[in-house]
Protein backbone atom coordinates (compact mmCIF):
# COMPACT_ATOMS: atom_id res chain seq x y z
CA UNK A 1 18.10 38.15 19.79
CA UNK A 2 15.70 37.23 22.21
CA UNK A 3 12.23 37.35 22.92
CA UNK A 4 10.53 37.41 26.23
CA UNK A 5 13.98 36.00 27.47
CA UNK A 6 13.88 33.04 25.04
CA UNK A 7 15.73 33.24 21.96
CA UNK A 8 14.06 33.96 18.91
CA UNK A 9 13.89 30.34 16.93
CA UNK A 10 13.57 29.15 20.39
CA UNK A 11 10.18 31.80 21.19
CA UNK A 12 9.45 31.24 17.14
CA UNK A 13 9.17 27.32 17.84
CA UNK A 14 7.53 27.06 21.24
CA UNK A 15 4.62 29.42 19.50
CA UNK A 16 4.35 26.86 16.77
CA UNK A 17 4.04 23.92 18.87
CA UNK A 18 1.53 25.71 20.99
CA UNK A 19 -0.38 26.03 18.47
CA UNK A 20 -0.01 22.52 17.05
CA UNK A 21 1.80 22.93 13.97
CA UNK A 22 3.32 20.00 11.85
CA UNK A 23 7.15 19.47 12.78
CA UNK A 24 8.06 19.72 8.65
CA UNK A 25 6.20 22.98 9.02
CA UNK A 26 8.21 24.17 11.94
CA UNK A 27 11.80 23.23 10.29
CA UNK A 28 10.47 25.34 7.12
CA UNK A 29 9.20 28.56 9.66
CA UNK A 30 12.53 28.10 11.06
CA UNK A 31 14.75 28.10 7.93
CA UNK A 32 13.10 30.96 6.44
CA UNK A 33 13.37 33.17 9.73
CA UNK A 34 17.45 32.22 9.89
CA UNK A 35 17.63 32.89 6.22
CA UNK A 36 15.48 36.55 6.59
CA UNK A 37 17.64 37.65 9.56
CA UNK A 38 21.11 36.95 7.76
CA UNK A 39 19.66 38.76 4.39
CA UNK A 40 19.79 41.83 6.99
CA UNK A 41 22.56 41.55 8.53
CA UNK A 42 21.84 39.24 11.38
CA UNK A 43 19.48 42.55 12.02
CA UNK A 44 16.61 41.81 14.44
CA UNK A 45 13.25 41.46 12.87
CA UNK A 46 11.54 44.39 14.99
CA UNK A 47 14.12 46.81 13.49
CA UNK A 48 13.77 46.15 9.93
CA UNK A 49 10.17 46.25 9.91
CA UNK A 50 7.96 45.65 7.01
CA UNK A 51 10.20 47.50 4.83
CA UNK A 52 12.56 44.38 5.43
CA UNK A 53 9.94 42.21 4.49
CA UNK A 54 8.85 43.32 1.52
CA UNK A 55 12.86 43.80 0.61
CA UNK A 56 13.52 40.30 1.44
CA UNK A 57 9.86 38.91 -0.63
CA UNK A 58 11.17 41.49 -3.56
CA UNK A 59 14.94 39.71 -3.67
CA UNK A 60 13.32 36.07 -3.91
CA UNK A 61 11.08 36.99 -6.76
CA UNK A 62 13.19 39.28 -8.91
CA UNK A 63 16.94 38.37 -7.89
CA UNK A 64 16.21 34.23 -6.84
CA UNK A 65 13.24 33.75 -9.23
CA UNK A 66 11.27 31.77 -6.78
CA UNK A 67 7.88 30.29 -7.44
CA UNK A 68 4.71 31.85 -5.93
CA UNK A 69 4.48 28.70 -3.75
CA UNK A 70 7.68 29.52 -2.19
CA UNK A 71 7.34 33.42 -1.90
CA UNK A 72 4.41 32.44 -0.18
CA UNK A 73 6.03 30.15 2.10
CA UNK A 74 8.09 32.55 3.10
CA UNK A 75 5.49 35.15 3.76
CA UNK A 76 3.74 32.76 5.70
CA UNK A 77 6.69 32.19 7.71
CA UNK A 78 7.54 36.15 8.23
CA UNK A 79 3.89 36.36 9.06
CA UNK A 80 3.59 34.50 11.96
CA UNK A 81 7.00 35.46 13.28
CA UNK A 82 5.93 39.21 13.69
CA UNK A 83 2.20 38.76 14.75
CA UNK A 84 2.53 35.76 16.89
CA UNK A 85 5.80 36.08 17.88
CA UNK A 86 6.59 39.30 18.39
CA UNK A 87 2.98 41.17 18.52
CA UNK A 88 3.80 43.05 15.44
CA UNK A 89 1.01 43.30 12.75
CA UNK A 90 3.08 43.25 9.35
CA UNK A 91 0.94 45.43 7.91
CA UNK A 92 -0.10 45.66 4.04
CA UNK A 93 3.43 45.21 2.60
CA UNK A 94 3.08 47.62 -0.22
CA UNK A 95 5.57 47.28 -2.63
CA UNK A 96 5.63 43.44 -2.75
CA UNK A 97 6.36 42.38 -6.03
CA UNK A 98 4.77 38.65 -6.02
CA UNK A 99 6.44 36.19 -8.10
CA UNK A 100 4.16 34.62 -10.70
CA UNK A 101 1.95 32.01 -9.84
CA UNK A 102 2.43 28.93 -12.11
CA UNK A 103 0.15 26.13 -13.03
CA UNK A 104 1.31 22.63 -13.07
CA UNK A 105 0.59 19.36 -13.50
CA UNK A 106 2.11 16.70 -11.51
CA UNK A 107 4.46 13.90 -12.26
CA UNK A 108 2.88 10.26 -12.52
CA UNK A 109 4.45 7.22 -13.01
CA UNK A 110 2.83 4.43 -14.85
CA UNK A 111 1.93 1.38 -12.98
CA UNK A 112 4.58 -0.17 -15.11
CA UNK A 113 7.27 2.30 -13.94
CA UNK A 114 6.38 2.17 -10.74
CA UNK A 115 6.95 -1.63 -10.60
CA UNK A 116 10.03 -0.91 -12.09
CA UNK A 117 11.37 1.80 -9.64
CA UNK A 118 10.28 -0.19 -6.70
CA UNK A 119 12.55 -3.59 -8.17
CA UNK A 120 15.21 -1.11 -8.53
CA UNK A 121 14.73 -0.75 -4.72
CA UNK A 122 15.28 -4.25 -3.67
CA UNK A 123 12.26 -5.87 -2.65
CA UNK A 124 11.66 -6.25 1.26
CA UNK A 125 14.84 -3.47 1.85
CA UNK A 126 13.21 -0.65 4.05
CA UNK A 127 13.61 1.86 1.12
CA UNK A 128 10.95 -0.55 -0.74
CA UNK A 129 8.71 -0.69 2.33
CA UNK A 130 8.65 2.75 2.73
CA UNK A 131 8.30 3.14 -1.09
CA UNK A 132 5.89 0.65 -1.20
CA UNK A 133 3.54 2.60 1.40
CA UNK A 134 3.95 5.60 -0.69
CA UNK A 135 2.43 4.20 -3.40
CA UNK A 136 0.38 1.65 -1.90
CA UNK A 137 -1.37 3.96 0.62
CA UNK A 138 -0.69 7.19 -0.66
CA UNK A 139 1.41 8.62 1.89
CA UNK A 140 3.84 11.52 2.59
CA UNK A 141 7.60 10.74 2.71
CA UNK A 142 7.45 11.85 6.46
CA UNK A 143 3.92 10.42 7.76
CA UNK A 144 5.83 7.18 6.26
CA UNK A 145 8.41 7.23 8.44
CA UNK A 146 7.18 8.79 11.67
CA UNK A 147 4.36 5.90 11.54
CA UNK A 148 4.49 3.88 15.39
CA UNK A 149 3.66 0.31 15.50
CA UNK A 150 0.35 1.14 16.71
CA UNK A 151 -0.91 2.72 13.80
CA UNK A 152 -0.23 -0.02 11.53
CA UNK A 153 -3.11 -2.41 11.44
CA UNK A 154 -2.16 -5.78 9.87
CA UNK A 155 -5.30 -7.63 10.36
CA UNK A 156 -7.56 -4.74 8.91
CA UNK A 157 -5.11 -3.59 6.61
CA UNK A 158 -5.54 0.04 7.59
CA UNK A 159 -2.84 2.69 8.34
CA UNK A 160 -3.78 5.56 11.02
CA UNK A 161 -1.68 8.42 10.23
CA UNK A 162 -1.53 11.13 13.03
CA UNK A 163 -1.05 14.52 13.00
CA UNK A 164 -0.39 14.67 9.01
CA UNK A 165 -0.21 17.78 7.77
CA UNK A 166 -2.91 20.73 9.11
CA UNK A 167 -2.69 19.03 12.36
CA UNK A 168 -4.98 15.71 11.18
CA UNK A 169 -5.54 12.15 11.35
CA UNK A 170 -6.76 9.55 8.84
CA UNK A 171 -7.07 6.63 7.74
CA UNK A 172 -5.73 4.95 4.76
CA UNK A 173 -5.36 1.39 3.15
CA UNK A 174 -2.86 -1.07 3.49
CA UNK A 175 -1.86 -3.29 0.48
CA UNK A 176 -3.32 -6.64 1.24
CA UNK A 177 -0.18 -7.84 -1.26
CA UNK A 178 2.61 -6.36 1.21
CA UNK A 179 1.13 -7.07 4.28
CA UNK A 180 3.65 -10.40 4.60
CA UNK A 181 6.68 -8.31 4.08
CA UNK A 182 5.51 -5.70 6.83
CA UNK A 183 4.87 -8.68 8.70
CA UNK A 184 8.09 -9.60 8.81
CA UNK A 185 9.35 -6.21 8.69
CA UNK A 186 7.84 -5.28 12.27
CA UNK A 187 9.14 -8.91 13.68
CA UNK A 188 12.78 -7.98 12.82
CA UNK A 189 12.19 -4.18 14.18
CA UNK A 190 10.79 -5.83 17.47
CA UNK A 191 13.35 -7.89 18.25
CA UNK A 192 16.08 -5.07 17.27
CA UNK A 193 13.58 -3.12 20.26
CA UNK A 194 14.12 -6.25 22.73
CA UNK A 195 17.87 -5.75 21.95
CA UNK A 196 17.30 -2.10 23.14
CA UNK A 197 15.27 -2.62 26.34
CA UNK A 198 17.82 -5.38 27.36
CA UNK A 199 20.88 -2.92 27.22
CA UNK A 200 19.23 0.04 28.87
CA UNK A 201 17.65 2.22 25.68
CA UNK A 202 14.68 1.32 23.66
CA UNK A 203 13.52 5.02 24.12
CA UNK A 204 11.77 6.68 21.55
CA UNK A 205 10.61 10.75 21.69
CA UNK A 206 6.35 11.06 22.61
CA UNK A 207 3.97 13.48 21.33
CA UNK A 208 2.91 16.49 22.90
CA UNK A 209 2.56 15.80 26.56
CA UNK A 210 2.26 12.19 26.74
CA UNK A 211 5.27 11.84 28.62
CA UNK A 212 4.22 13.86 31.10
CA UNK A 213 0.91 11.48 31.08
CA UNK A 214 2.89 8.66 30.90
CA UNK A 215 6.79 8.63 31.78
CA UNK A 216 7.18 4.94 30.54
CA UNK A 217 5.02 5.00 27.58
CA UNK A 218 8.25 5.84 25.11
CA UNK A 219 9.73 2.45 25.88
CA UNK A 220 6.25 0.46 24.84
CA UNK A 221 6.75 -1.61 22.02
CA UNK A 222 3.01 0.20 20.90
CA UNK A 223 4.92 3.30 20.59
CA UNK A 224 8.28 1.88 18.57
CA UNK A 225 8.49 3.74 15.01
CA UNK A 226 8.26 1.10 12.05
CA UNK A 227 10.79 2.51 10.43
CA UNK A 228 13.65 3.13 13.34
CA UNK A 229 17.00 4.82 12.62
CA UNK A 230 20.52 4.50 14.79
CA UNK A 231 20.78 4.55 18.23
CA UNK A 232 21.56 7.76 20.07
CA UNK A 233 21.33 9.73 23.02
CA UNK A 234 18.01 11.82 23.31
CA UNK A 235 16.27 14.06 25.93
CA UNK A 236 17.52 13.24 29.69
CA UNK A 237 20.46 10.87 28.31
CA UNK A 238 17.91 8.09 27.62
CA UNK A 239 19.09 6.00 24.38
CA UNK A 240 16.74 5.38 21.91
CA UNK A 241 15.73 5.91 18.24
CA UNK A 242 14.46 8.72 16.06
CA UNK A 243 12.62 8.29 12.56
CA UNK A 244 14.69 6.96 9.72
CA UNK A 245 15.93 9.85 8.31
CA UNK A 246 14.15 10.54 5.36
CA UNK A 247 17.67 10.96 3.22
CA UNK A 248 17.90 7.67 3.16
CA UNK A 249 14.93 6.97 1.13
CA UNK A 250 14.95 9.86 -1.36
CA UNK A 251 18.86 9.01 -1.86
CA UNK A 252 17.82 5.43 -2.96
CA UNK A 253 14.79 6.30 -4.76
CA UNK A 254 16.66 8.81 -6.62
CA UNK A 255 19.36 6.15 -7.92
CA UNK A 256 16.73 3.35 -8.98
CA UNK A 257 14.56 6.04 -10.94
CA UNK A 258 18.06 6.74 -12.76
CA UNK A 259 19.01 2.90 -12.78
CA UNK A 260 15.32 2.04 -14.49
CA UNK A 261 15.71 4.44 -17.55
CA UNK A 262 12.45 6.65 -16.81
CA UNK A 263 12.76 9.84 -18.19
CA UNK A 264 10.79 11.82 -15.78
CA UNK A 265 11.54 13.76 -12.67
CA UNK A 266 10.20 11.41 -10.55
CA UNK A 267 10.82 12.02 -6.51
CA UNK A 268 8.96 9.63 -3.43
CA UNK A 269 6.18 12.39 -3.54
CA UNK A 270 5.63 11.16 -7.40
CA UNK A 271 4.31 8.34 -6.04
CA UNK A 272 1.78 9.55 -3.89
CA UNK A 273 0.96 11.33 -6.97
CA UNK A 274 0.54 8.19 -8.83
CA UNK A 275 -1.25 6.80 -6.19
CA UNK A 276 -4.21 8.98 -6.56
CA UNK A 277 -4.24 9.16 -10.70
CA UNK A 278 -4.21 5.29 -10.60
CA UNK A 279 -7.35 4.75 -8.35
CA UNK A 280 -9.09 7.76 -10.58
CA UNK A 281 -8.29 5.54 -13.31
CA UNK A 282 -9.69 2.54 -11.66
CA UNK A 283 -13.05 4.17 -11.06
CA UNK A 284 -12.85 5.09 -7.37
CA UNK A 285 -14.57 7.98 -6.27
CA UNK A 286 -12.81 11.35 -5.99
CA UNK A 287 -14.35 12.05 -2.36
CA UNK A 288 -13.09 8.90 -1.19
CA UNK A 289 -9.11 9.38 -3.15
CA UNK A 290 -9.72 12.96 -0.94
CA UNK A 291 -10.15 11.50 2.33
CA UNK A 292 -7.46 8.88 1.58
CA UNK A 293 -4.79 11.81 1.22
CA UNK A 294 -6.29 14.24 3.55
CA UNK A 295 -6.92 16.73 1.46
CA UNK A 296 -8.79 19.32 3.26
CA UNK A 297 -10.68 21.00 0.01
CA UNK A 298 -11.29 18.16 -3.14
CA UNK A 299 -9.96 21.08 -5.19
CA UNK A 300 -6.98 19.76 -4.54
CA UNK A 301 -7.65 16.05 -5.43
CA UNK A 302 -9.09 17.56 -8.79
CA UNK A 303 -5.74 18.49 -9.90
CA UNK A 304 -5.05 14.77 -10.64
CA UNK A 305 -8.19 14.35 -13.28
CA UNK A 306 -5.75 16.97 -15.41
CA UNK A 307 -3.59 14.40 -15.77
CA UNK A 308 -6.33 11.67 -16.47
CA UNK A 309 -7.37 14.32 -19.12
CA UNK A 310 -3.82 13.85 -20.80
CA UNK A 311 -3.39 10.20 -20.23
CA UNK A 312 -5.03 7.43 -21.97
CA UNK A 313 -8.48 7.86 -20.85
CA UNK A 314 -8.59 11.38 -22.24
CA UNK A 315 -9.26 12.62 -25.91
CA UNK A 316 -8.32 11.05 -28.98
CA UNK A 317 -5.01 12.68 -31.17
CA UNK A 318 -6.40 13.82 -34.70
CA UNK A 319 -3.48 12.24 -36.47
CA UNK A 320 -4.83 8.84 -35.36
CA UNK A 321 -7.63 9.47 -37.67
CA UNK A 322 -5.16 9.69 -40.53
């Protein structure tokens, strides 16, 4: 299967990066592809056409009983594939049956159980940083740990996240209370980096074309990731680090939400969640909780005054009155 003598996941991600998609985004374009072309047969795409499409959006509605959201993902995915990809309009799919779209509300923790969950996580361990920035600044699991130590800004308490999802940056806060334990945190990952330079690695992978720009730039100490994994062997046989891998964090998370007794379905993203409903609460402004998440329409941010409409500072149960 190839396309202009590239493979296709190879043609499908060099199309993606061209035009600046998120790397989470690209992982999920390139699962659903691999999982469309096994459903027929290892078949390629231009043969099955959008009859194979609307077969494959049919089985995960009726026969998987996906959401919408993830029908839609993989729509999206299909999507680009043939018209960016492989010059193919899809077409108008007729036939589709679309799974049905479902409202929810999301998770929260209390402050409470958050405090709880985050003790569970040890306090200073790199699970409870990275936890800690969830909550405390409202991130995504990945923009967490694909932060570099030049986007952390200790003195100003402010976080520059780059390239979050949609291709954007922002800027976020930085709990004034944590700020000693990142402190430390980045001391311990520096001299870990020193350790690196000395023996020969201390590379770490650049965006876009910077390394064209700049060929020594990925051994900087401005460039080091905050939260560094292993050691390995990357691009060109240079050592270095990637990310911590994100495993790590949901693994642990997962085991002190069990080990504190909460009774929810909590996951790392429930904090984010939490983060926003708690400053709502607190009286901040909902333009302002926007921009701190990067939401690109505050429709989305309003989702979280449903669940300050259910919570304490909504309305008052009858039976009270009894």
């Amino acid at each position: 299967m190839a396309v202009g003598g590239v493979g296709l996941l190879g043609a499908l991600r060099q199309a993606l990066r061209l035009r600046h998609y998120s790397p989470r985004t690209e992982e999920v374009y390139v699962a659903w592809v691999r999982r469309f072309v096994r459903f027929h047969g290892r078949r390629h795409p231009r043969e099955v056409g959008e009859g194979g499409i609307t077969a494959f959006l049919n089985d995960l509605a009726v026969e998987r009983a996906v959401t919408a959201a993830t029908q839609n993902q993989a729509l999206a995915a299909l999507l680009f594939l043939y018209r960016e990809v492989l010059g193919v309009p899809a077409g108008v799919l007729s036939g589709l049956v679309r799974a049905r779209q479902s409202r929810r509300i999301p998770v929260v923790l209390t402050r409470a159980e958050v405090a709880r969950v985050l003790a569970g996580l040890g306090e200073g361990s790199v699970e409870w940083l990275v936890a800690s920035l969830l909550y405390g600044s409202g991130l995504r699991l990945l923009e967490a740990l694909t932060l570099r130590v030049k986007d952390v800004d200790l003195e100003r308490c402010e976080i520059r996240v780059r390239r979050a999802k949609g291709d954007k940056d922002r800027v976020t806060v930085l709990a004034e209370g944590i700020r000693g334990a990142y402190a430390g945190h980045l001391a311990g990952v520096r001299s870990r980096w020193e350790g690196d330079v000395a023996a020969g690695a201390g590379w770490v992978p650049l965006p876009g074309a910077l390394v064209v720009k700049y060929p020594n730039a990925g051994r900087e100490w401005a460039w080091q990731w905050v939260f560094p994994g292993r050691l390995v062997h990357g691009e060109g046989g240079r050592r270095g680090r990637y990310p911590l891998h994100e495993t790590v964090v949901q693994r642990a998370f997962r085991r002190a939400v069990i080990a504190s007794g909460i009774a929810k379905r909590a996951s790392c993203h429930t904090l984010r969640h939490s983060f926003a409903t708690h400053l709502l609460e607190g009286g901040a402004d909902i333009r302002t909780v926007q921009e701190l998440l990067g939401h690109r329409d505050v429709k989305t941010t309003m989702m979280y005054t449903h669940v300050l409409n259910r919570g304490r500072l909504g309305v008052r149960s009858p039976a009270d009155t009894l």
